[in-house]
C-alpha atoms as a PDB file:
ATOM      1  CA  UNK A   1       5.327   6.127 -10.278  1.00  0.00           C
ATOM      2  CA  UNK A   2       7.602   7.831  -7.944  1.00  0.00           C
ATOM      3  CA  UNK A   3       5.410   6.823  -4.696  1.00  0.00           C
ATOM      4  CA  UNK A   4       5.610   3.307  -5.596  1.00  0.00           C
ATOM      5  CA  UNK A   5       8.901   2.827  -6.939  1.00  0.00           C
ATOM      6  CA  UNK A   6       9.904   4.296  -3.369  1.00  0.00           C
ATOM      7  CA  UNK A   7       7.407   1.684  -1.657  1.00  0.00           C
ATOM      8  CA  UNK A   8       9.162  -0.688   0.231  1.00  0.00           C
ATOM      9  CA  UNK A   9       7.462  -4.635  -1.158  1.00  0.00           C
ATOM     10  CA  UNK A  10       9.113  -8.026  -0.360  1.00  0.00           C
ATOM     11  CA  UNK A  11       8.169  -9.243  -4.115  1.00  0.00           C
ATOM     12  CA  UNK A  12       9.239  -8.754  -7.620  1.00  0.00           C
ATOM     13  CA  UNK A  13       6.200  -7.295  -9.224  1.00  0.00           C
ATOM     14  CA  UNK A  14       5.580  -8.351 -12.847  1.00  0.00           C
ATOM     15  CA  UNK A  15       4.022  -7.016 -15.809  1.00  0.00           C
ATOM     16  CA  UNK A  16       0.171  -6.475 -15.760  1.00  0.00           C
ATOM     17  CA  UNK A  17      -0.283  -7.792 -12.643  1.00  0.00           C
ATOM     18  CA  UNK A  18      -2.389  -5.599 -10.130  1.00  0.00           C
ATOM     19  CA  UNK A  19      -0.850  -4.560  -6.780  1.00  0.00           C
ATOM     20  CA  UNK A  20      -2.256  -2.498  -3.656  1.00  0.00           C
ATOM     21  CA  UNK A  21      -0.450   0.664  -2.261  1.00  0.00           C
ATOM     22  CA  UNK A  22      -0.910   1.277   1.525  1.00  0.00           C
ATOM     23  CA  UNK A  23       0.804   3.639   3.586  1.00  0.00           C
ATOM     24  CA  UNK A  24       2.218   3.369   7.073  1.00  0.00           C
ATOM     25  CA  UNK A  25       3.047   6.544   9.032  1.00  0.00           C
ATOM     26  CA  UNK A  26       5.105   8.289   6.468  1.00  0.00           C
ATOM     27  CA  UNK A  27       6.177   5.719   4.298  1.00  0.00           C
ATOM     28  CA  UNK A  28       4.468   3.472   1.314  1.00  0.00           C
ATOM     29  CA  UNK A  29       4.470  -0.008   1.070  1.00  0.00           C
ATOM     30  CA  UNK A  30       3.128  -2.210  -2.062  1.00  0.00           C
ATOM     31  CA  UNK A  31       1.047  -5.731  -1.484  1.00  0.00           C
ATOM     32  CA  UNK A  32      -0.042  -8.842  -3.299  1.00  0.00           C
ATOM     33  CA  UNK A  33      -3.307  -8.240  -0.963  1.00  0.00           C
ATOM     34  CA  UNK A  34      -6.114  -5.980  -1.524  1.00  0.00           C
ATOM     35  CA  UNK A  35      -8.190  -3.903   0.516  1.00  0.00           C
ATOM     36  CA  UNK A  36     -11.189  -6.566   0.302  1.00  0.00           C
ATOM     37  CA  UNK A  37      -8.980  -9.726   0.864  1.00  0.00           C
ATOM     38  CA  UNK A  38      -7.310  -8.824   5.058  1.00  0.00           C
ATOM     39  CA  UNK A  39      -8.905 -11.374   7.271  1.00  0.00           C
ATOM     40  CA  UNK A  40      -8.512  -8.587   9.591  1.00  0.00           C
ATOM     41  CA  UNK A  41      -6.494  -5.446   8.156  1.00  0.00           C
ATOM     42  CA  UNK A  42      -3.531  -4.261  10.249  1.00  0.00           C
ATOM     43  CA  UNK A  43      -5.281  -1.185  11.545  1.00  0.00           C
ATOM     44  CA  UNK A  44      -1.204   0.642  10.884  1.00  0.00           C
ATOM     45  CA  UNK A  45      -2.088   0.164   7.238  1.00  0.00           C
ATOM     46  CA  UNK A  46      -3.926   2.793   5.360  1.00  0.00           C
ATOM     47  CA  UNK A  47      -5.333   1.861   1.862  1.00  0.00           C
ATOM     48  CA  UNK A  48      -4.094   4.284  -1.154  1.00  0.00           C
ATOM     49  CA  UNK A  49      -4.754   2.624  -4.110  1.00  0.00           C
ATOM     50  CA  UNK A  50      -4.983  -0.497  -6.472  1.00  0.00           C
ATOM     51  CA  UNK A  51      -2.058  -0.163  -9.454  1.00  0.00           C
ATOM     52  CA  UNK A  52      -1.307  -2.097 -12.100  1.00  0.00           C
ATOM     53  CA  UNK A  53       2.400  -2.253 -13.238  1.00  0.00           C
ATOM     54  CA  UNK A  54       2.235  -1.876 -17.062  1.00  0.00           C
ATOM     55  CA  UNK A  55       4.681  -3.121 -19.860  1.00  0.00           C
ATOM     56  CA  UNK A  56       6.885   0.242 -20.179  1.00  0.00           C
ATOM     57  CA  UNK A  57       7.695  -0.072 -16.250  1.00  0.00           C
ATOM     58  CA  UNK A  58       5.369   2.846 -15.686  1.00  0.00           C
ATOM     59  CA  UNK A  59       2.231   2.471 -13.207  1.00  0.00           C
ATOM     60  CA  UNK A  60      -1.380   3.060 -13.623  1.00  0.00           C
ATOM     61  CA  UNK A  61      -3.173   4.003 -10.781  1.00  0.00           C
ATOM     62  CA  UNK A  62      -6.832   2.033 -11.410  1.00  0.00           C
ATOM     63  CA  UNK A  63      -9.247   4.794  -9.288  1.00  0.00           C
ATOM     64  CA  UNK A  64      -8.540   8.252  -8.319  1.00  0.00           C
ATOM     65  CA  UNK A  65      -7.045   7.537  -4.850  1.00  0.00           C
ATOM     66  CA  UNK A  66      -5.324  11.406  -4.176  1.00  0.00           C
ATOM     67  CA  UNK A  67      -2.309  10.864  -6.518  1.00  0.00           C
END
């Protein structure tokens, strides 16, 4: 939970909604967008994993991405 609650996002995530982790260089950042939904992925972006924000304010992590 640490990682993402660090992440930088431009959103208000809500409650059982799904969300994407990348990182660029050093630092995390959290999307609306998945891995399978760029046009064309901004090659700076590294996929992490897909999380899903649950009702306690905790995160799952939904796949074993090297958490």
């Amino acid at each position: 939970s640490h990682k993402i609650y660090t992440a930088q996002m431009s959103f208000e995530p809500f409650v059982g909604h799904v969300y994407h982790l990348y990182k660029k260089g050093e630092a995390y950042q959290l999307m609306m967008i998945g891995p399978d939904e760029w046009g064309k992925k901004p090659e700076a972006l590294e996929y992490v994993s897909s999380v899903q924000l649950l009702a306690d304010h905790t995160w799952e992590v939904l796949g074993d991405f090297g958490f």
